[in-house]
PDB file of N, CA and C in Angstrom:
ATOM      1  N   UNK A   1     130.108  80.636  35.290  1.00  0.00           N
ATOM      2  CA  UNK A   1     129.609  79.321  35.635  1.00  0.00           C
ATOM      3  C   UNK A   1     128.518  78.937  34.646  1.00  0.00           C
ATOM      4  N   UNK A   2     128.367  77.961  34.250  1.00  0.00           N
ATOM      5  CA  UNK A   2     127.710  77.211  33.216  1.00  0.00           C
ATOM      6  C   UNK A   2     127.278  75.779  33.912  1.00  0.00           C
ATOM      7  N   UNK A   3     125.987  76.077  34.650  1.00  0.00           N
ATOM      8  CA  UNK A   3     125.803  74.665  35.116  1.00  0.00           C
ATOM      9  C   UNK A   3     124.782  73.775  34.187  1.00  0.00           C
ATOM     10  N   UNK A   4     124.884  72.953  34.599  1.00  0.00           N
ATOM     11  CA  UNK A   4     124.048  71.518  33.651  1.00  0.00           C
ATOM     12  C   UNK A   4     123.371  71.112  34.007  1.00  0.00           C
ATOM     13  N   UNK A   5     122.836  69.797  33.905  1.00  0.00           N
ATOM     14  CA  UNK A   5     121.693  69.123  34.822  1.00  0.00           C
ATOM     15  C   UNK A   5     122.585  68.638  35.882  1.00  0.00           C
ATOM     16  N   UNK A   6     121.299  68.218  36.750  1.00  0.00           N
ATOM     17  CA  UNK A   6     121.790  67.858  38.126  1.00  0.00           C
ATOM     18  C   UNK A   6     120.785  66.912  38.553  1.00  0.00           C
ATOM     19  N   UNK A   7     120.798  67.003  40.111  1.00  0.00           N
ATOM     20  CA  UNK A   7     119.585  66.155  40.827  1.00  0.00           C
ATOM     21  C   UNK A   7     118.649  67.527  41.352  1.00  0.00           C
ATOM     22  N   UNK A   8     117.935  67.094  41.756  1.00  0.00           N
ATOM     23  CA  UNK A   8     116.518  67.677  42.073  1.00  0.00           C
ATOM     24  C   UNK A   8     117.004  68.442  43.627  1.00  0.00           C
ATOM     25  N   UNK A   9     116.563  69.580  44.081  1.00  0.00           N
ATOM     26  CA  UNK A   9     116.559  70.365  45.327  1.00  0.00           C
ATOM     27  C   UNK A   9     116.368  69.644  46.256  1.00  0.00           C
ATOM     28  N   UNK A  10     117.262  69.231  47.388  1.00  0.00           N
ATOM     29  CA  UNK A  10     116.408  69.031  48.871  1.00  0.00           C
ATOM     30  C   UNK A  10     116.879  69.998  49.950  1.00  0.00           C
ATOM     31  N   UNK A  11     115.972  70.212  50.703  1.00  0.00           N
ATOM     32  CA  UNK A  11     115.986  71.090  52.379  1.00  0.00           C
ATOM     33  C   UNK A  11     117.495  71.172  52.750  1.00  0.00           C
ATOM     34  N   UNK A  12     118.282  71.824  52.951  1.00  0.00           N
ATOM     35  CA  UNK A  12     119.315  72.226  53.639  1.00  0.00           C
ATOM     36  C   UNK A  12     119.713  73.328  54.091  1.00  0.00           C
ATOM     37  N   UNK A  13     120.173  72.998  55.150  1.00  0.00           N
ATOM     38  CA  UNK A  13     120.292  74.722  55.754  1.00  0.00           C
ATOM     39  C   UNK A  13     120.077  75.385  55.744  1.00  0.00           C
ATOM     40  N   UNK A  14     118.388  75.571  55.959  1.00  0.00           N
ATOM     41  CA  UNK A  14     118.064  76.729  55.777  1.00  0.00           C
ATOM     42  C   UNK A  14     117.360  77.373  53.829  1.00  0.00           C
ATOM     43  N   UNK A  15     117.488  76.713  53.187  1.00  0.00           N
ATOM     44  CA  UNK A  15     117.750  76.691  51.355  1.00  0.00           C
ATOM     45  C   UNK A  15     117.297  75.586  50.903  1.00  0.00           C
ATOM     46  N   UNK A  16     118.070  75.262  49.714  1.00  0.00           N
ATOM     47  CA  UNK A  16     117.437  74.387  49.272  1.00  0.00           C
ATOM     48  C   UNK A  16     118.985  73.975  48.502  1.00  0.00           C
ATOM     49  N   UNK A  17     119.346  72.442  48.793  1.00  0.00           N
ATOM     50  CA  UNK A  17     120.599  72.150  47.820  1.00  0.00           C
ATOM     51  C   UNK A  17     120.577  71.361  46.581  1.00  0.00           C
ATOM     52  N   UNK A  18     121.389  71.412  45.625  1.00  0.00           N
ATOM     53  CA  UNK A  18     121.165  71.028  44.595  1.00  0.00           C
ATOM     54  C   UNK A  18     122.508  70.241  43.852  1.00  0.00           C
ATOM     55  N   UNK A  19     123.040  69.407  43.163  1.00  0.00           N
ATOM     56  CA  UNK A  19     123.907  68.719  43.041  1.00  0.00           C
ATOM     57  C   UNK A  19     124.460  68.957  41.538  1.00  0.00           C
ATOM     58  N   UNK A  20     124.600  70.092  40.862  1.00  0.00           N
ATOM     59  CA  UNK A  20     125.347  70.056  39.228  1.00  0.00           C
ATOM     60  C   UNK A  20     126.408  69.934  38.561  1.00  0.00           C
ATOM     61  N   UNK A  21     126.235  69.721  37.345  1.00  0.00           N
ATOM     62  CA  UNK A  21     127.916  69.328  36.806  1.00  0.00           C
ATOM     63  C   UNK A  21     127.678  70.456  35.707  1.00  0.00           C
ATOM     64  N   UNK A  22     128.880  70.755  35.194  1.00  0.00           N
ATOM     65  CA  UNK A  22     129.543  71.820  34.338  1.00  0.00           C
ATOM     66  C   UNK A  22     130.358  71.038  33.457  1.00  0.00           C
ATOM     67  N   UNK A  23     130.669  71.809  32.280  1.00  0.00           N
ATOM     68  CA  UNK A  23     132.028  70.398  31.233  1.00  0.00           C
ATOM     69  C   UNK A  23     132.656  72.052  30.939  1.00  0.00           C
ATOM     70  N   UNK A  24     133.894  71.007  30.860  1.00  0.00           N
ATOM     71  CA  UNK A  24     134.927  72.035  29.710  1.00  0.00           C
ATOM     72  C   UNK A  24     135.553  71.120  29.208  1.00  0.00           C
ATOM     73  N   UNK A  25     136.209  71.619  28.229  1.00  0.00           N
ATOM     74  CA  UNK A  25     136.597  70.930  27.006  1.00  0.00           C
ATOM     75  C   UNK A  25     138.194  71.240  26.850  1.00  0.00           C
ATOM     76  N   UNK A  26     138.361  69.740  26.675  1.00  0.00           N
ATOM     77  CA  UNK A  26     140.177  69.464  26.786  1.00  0.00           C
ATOM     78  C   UNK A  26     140.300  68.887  25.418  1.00  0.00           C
ATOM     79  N   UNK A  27     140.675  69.880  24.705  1.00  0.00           N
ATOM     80  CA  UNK A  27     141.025  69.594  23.163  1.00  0.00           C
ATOM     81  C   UNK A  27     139.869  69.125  22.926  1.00  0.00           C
ATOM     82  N   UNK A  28     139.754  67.978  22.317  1.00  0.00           N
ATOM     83  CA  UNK A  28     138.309  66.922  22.293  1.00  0.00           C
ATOM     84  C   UNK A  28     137.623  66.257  23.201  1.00  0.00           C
ATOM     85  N   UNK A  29     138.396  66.462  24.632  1.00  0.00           N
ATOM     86  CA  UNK A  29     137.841  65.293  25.190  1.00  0.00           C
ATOM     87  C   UNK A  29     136.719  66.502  26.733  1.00  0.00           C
ATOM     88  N   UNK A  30     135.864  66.003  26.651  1.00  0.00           N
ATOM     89  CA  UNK A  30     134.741  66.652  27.901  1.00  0.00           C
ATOM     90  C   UNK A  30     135.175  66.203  29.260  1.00  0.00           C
ATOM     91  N   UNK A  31     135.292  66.999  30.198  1.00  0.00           N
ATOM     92  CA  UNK A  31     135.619  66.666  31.143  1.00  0.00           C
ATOM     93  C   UNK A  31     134.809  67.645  32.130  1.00  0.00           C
ATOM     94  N   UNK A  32     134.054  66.781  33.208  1.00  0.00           N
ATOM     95  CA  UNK A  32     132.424  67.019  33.653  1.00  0.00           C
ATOM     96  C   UNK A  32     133.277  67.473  35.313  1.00  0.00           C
ATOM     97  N   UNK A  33     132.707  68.682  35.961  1.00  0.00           N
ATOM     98  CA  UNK A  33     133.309  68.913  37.433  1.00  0.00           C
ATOM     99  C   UNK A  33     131.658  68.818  37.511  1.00  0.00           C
ATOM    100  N   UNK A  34     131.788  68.641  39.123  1.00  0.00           N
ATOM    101  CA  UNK A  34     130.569  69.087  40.011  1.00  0.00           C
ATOM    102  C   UNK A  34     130.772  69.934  40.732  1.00  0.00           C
ATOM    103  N   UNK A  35     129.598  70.673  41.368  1.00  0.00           N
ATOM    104  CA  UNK A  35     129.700  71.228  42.721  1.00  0.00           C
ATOM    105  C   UNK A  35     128.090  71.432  43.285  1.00  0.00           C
ATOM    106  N   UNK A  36     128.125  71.302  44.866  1.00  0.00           N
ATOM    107  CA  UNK A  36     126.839  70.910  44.875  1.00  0.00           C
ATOM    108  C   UNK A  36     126.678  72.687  45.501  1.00  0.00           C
ATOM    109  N   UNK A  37     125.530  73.214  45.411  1.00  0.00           N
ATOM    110  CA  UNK A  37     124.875  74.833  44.932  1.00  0.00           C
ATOM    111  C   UNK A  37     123.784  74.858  46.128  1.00  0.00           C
ATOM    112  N   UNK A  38     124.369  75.659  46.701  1.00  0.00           N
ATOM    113  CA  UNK A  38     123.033  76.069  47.768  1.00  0.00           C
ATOM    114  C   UNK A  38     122.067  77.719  47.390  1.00  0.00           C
ATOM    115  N   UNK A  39     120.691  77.108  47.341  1.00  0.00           N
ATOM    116  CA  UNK A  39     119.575  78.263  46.686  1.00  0.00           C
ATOM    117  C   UNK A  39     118.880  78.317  48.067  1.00  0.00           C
ATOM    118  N   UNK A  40     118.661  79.817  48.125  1.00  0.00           N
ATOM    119  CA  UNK A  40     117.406  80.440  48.986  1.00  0.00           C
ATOM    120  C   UNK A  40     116.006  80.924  48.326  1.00  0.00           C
ATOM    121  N   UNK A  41     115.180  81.240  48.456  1.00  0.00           N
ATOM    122  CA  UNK A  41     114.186  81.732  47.823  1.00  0.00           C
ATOM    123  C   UNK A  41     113.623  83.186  48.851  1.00  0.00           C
ATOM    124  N   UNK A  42     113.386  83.931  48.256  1.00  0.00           N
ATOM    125  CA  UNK A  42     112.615  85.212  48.818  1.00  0.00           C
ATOM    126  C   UNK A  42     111.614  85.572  47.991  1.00  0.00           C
ATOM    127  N   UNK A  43     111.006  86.579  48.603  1.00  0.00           N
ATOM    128  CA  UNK A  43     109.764  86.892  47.921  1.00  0.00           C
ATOM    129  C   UNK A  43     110.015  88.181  47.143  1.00  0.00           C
ATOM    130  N   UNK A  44     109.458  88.844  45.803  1.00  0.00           N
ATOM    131  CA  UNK A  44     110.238  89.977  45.337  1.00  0.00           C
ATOM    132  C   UNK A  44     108.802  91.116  45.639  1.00  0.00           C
ATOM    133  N   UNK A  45     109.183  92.569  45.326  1.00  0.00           N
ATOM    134  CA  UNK A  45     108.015  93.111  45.300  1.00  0.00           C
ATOM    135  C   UNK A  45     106.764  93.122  44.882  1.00  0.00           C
ATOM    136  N   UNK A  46     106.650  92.413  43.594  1.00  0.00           N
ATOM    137  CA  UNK A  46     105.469  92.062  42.928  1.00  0.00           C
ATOM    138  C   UNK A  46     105.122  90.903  43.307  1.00  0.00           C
ATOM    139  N   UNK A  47     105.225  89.745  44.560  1.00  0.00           N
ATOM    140  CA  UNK A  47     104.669  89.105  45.134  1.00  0.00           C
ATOM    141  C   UNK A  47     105.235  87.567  43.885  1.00  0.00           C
ATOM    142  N   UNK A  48     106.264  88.190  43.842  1.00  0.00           N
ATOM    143  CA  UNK A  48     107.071  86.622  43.060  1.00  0.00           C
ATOM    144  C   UNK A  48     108.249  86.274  43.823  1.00  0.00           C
ATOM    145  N   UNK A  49     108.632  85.206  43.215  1.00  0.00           N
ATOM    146  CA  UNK A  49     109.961  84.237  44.092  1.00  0.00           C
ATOM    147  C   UNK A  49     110.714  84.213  43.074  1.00  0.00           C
ATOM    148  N   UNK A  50     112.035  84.576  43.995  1.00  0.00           N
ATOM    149  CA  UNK A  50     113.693  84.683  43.605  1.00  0.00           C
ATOM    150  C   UNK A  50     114.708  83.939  43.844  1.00  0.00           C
ATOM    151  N   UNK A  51     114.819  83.118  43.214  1.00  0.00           N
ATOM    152  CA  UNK A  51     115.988  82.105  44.056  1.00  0.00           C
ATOM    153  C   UNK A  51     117.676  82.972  43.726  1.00  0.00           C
ATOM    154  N   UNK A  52     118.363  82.431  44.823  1.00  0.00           N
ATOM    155  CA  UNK A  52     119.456  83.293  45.013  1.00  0.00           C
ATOM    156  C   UNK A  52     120.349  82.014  45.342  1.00  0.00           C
ATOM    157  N   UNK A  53     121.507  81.979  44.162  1.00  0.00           N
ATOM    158  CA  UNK A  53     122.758  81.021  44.804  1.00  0.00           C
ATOM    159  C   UNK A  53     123.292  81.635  46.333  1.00  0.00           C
ATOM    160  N   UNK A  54     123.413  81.040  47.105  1.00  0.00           N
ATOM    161  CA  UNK A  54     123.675  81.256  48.307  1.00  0.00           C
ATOM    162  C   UNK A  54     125.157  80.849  48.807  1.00  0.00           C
ATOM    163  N   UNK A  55     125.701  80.030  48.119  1.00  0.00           N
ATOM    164  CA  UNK A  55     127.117  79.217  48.580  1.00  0.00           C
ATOM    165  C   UNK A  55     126.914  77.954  47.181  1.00  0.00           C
ATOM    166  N   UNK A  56     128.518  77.999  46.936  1.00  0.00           N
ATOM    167  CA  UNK A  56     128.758  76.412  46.250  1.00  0.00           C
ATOM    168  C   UNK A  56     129.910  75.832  46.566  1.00  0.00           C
ATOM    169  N   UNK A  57     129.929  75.123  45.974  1.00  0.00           N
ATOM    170  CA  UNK A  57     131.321  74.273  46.444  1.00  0.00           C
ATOM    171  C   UNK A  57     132.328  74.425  45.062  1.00  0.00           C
ATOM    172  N   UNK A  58     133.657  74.351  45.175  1.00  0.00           N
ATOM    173  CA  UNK A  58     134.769  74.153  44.130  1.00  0.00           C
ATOM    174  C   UNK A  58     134.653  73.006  43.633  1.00  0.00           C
ATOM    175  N   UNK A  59     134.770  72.817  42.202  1.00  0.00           N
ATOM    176  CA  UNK A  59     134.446  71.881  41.494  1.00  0.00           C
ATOM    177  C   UNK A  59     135.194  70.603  41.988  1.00  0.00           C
ATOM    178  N   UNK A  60     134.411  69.429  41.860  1.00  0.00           N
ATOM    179  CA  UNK A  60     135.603  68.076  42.361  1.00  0.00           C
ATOM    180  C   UNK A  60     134.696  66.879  41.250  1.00  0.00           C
ATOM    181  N   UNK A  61     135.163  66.017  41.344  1.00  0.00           N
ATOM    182  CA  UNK A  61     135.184  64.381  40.424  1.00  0.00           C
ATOM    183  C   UNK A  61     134.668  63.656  41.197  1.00  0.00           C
ATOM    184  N   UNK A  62     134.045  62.628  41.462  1.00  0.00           N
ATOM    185  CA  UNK A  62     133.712  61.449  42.226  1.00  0.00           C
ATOM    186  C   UNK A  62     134.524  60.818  41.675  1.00  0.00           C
ATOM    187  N   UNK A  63     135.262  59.969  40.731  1.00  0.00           N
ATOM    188  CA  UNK A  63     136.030  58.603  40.698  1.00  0.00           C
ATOM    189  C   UNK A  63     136.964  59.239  39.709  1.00  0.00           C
ATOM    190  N   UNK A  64     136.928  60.306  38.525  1.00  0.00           N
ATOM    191  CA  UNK A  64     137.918  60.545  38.259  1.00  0.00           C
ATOM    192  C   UNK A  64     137.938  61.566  36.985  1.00  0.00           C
ATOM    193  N   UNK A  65     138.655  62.410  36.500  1.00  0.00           N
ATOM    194  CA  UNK A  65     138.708  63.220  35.811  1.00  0.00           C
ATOM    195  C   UNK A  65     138.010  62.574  34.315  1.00  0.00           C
ATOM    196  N   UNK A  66     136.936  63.349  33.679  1.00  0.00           N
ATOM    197  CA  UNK A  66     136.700  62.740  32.533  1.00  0.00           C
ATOM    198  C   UNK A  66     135.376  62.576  32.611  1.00  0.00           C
ATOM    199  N   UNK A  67     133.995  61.715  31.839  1.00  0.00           N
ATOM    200  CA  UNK A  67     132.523  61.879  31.935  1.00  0.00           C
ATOM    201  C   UNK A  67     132.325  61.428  33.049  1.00  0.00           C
ATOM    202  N   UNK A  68     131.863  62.057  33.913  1.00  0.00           N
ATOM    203  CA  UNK A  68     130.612  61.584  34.838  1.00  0.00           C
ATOM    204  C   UNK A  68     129.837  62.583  35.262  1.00  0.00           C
ATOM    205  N   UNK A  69     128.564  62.146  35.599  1.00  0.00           N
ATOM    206  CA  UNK A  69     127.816  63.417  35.817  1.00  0.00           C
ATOM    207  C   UNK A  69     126.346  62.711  36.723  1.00  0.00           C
ATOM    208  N   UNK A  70     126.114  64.038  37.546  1.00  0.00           N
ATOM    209  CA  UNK A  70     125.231  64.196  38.563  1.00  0.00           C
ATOM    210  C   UNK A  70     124.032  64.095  37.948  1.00  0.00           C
ATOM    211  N   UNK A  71     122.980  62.607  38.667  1.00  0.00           N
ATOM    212  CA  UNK A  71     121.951  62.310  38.325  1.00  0.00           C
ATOM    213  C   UNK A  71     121.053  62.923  39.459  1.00  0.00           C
ATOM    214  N   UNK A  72     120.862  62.153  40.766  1.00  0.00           N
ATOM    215  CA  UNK A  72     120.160  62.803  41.927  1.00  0.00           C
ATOM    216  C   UNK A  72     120.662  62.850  43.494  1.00  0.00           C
ATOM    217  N   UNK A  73     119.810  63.582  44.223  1.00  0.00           N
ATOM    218  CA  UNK A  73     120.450  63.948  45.781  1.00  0.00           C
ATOM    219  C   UNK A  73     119.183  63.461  46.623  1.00  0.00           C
ATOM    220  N   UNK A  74     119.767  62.720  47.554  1.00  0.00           N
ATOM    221  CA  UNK A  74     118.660  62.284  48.841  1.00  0.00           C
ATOM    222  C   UNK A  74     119.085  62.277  50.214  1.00  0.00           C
ATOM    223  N   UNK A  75     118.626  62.854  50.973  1.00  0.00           N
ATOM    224  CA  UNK A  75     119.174  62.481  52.725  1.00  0.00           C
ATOM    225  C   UNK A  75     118.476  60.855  53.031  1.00  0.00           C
ATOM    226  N   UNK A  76     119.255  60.545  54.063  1.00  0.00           N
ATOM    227  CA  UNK A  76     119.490  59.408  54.462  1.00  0.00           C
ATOM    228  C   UNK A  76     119.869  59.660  55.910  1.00  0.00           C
ATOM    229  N   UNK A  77     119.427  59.902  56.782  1.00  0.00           N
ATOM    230  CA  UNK A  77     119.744  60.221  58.037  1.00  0.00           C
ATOM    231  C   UNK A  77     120.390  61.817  57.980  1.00  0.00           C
ATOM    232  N   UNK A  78     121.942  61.269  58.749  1.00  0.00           N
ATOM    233  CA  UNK A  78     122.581  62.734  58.711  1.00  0.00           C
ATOM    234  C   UNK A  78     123.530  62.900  57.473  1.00  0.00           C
ATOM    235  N   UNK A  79     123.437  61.822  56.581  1.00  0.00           N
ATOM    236  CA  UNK A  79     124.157  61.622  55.238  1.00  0.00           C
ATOM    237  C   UNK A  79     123.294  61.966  54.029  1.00  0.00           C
ATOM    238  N   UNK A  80     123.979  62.429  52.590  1.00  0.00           N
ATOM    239  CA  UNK A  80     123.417  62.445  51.828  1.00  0.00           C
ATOM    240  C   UNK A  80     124.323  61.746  50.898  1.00  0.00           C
ATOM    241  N   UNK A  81     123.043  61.013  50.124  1.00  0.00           N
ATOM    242  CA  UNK A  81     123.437  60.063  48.724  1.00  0.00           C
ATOM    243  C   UNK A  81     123.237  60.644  47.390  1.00  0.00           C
ATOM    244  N   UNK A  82     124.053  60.775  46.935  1.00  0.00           N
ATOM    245  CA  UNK A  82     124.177  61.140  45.722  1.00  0.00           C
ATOM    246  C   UNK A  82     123.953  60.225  44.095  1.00  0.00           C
ATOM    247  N   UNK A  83     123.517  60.286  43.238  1.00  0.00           N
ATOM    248  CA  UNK A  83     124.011  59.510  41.678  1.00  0.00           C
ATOM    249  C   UNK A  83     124.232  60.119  41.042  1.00  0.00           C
ATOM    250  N   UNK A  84     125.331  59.088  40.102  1.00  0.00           N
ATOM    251  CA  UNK A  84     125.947  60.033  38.605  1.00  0.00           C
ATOM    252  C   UNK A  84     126.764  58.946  38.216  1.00  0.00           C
ATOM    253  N   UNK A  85     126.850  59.296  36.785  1.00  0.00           N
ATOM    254  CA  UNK A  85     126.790  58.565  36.132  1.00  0.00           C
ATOM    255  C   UNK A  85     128.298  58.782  35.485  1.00  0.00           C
ATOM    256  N   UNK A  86     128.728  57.595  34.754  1.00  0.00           N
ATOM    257  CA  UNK A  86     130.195  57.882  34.640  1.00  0.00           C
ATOM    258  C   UNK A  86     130.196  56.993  33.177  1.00  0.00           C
ATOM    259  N   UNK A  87     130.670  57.342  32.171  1.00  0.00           N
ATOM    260  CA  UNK A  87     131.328  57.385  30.622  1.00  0.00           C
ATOM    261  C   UNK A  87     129.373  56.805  30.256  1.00  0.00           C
ATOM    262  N   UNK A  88     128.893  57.404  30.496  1.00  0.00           N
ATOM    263  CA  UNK A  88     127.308  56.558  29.694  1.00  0.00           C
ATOM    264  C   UNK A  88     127.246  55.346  29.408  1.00  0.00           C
ATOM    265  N   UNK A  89     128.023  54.597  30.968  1.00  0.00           N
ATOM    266  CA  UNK A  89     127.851  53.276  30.878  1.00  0.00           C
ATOM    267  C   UNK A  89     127.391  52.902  31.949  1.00  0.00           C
ATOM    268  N   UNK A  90     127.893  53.329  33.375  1.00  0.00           N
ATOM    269  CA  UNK A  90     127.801  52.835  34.604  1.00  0.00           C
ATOM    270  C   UNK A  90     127.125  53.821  35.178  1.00  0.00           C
ATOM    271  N   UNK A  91     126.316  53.591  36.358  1.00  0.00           N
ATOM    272  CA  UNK A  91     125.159  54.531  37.232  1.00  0.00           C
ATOM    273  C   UNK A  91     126.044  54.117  39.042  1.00  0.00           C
ATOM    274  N   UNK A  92     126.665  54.939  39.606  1.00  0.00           N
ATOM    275  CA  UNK A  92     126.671  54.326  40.547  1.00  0.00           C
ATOM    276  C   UNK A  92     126.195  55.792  42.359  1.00  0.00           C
ATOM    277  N   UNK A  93     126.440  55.255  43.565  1.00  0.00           N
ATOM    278  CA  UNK A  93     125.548  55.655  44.082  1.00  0.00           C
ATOM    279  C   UNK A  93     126.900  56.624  45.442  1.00  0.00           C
ATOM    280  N   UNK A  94     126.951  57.760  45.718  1.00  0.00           N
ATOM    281  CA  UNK A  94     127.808  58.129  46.569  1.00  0.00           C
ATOM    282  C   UNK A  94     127.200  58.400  48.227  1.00  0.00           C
ATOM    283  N   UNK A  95     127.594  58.183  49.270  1.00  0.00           N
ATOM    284  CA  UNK A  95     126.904  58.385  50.367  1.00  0.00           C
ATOM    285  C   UNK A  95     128.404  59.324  51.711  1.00  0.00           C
ATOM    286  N   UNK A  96     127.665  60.780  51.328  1.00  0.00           N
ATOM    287  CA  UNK A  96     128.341  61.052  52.357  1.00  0.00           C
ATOM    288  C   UNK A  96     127.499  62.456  53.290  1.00  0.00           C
ATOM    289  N   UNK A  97     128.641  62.776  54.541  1.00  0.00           N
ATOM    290  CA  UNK A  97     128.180  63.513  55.509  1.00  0.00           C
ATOM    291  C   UNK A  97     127.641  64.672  55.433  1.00  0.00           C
ATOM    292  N   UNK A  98     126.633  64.830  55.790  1.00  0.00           N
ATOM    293  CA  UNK A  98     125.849  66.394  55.317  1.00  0.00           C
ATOM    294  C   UNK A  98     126.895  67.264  56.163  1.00  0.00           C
ATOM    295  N   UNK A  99     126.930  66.983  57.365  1.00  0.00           N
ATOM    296  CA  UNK A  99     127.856  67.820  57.636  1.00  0.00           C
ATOM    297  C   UNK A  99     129.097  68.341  57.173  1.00  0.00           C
ATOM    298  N   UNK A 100     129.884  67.433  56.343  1.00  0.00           N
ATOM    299  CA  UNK A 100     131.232  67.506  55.771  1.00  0.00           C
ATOM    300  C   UNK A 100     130.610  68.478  54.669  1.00  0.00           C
ATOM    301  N   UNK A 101     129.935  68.461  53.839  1.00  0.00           N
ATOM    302  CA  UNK A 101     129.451  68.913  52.457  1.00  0.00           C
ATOM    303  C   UNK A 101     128.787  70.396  52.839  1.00  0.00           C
ATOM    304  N   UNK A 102     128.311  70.351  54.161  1.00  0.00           N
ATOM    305  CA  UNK A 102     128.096  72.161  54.087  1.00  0.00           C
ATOM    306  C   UNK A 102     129.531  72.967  54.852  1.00  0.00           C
ATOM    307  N   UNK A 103     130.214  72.142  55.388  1.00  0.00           N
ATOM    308  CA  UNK A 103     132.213  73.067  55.674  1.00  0.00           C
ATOM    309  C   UNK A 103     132.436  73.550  54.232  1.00  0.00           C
ATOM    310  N   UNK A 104     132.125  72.187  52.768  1.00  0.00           N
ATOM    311  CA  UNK A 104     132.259  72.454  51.781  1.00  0.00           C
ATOM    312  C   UNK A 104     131.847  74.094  50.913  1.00  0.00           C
ATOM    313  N   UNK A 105     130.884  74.552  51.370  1.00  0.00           N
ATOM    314  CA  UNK A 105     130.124  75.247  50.945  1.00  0.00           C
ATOM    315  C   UNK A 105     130.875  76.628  51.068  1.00  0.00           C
ATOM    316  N   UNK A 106     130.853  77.450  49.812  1.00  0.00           N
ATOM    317  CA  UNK A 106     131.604  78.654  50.265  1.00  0.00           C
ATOM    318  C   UNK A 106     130.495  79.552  49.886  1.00  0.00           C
ATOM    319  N   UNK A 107     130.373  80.776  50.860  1.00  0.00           N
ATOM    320  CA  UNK A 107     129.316  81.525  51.028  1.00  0.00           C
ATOM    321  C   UNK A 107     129.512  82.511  50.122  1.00  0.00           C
ATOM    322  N   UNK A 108     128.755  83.265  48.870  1.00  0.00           N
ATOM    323  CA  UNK A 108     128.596  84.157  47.992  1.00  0.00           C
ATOM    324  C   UNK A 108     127.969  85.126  48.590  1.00  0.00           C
ATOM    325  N   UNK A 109     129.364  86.502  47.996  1.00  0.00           N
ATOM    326  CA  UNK A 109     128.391  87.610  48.366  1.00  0.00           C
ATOM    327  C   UNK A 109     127.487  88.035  47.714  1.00  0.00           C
ATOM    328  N   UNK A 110     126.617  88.574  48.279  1.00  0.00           N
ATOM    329  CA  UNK A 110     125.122  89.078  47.687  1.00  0.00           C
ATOM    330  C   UNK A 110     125.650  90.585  46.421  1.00  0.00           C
ATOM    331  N   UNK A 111     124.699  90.331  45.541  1.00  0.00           N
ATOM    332  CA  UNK A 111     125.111  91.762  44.533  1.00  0.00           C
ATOM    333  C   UNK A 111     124.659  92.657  44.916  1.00  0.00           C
ATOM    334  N   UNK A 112     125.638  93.902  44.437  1.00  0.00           N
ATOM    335  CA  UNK A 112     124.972  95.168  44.956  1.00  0.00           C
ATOM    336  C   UNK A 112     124.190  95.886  43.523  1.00  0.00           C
TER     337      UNK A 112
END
């Protein structure tokens, strides 16, 4: 995994969620997935903090295969709104169910 920029952390479940995009490359042309990344934080022995991917989601598109990419994340009640941006022309704004988006979430096992 090779993540990119994203939007900024907010409170979820327990963690902290975060919204990034990744590219791979189709011959010439970039083509941007997201997935939104759930982080925990703990404390380590020397009295420092560890963030730990906790769960992400399988990569998906908002409008369609090709540039767009994750600007920021906000709750809004029991919904969260999303931005990103699509061919470095248009900014537009996504609003969906927190609940739907943590079913999304697939839980990582911890390393041994």
């Amino acid at each position: 995994m090779n993540f990119r920029g994203g939007s900024q952390g907010i409170e979820f479940e327990n963690g902290y969620l975060f919204l990034v995009h990744e590219v791979t490359m189709y011959g010439m042309n970039r083509v941007y997935g997201h997935r939104f990344v759930h982080l925990t934080k703990s404390l380590t022995s020397s009295d420092g903090i560890q963030w730990n991917i906790t769960a992400l989601t399988r990569p998906f598109h908002f409008l369609h295969v090709g540039i767009e990419f994750a600007a920021g994340l906000a709750r809004n009640g029991d919904n969260l709104v999303a931005s990103f941006g699509v061919r470095d022309e248009e900014a537009w704004l996504v609003e969906l169910p927190a609940a739907d988006v943590a079913k999304l979430l697939v839980p990582l096992l911890p390393e041994r």
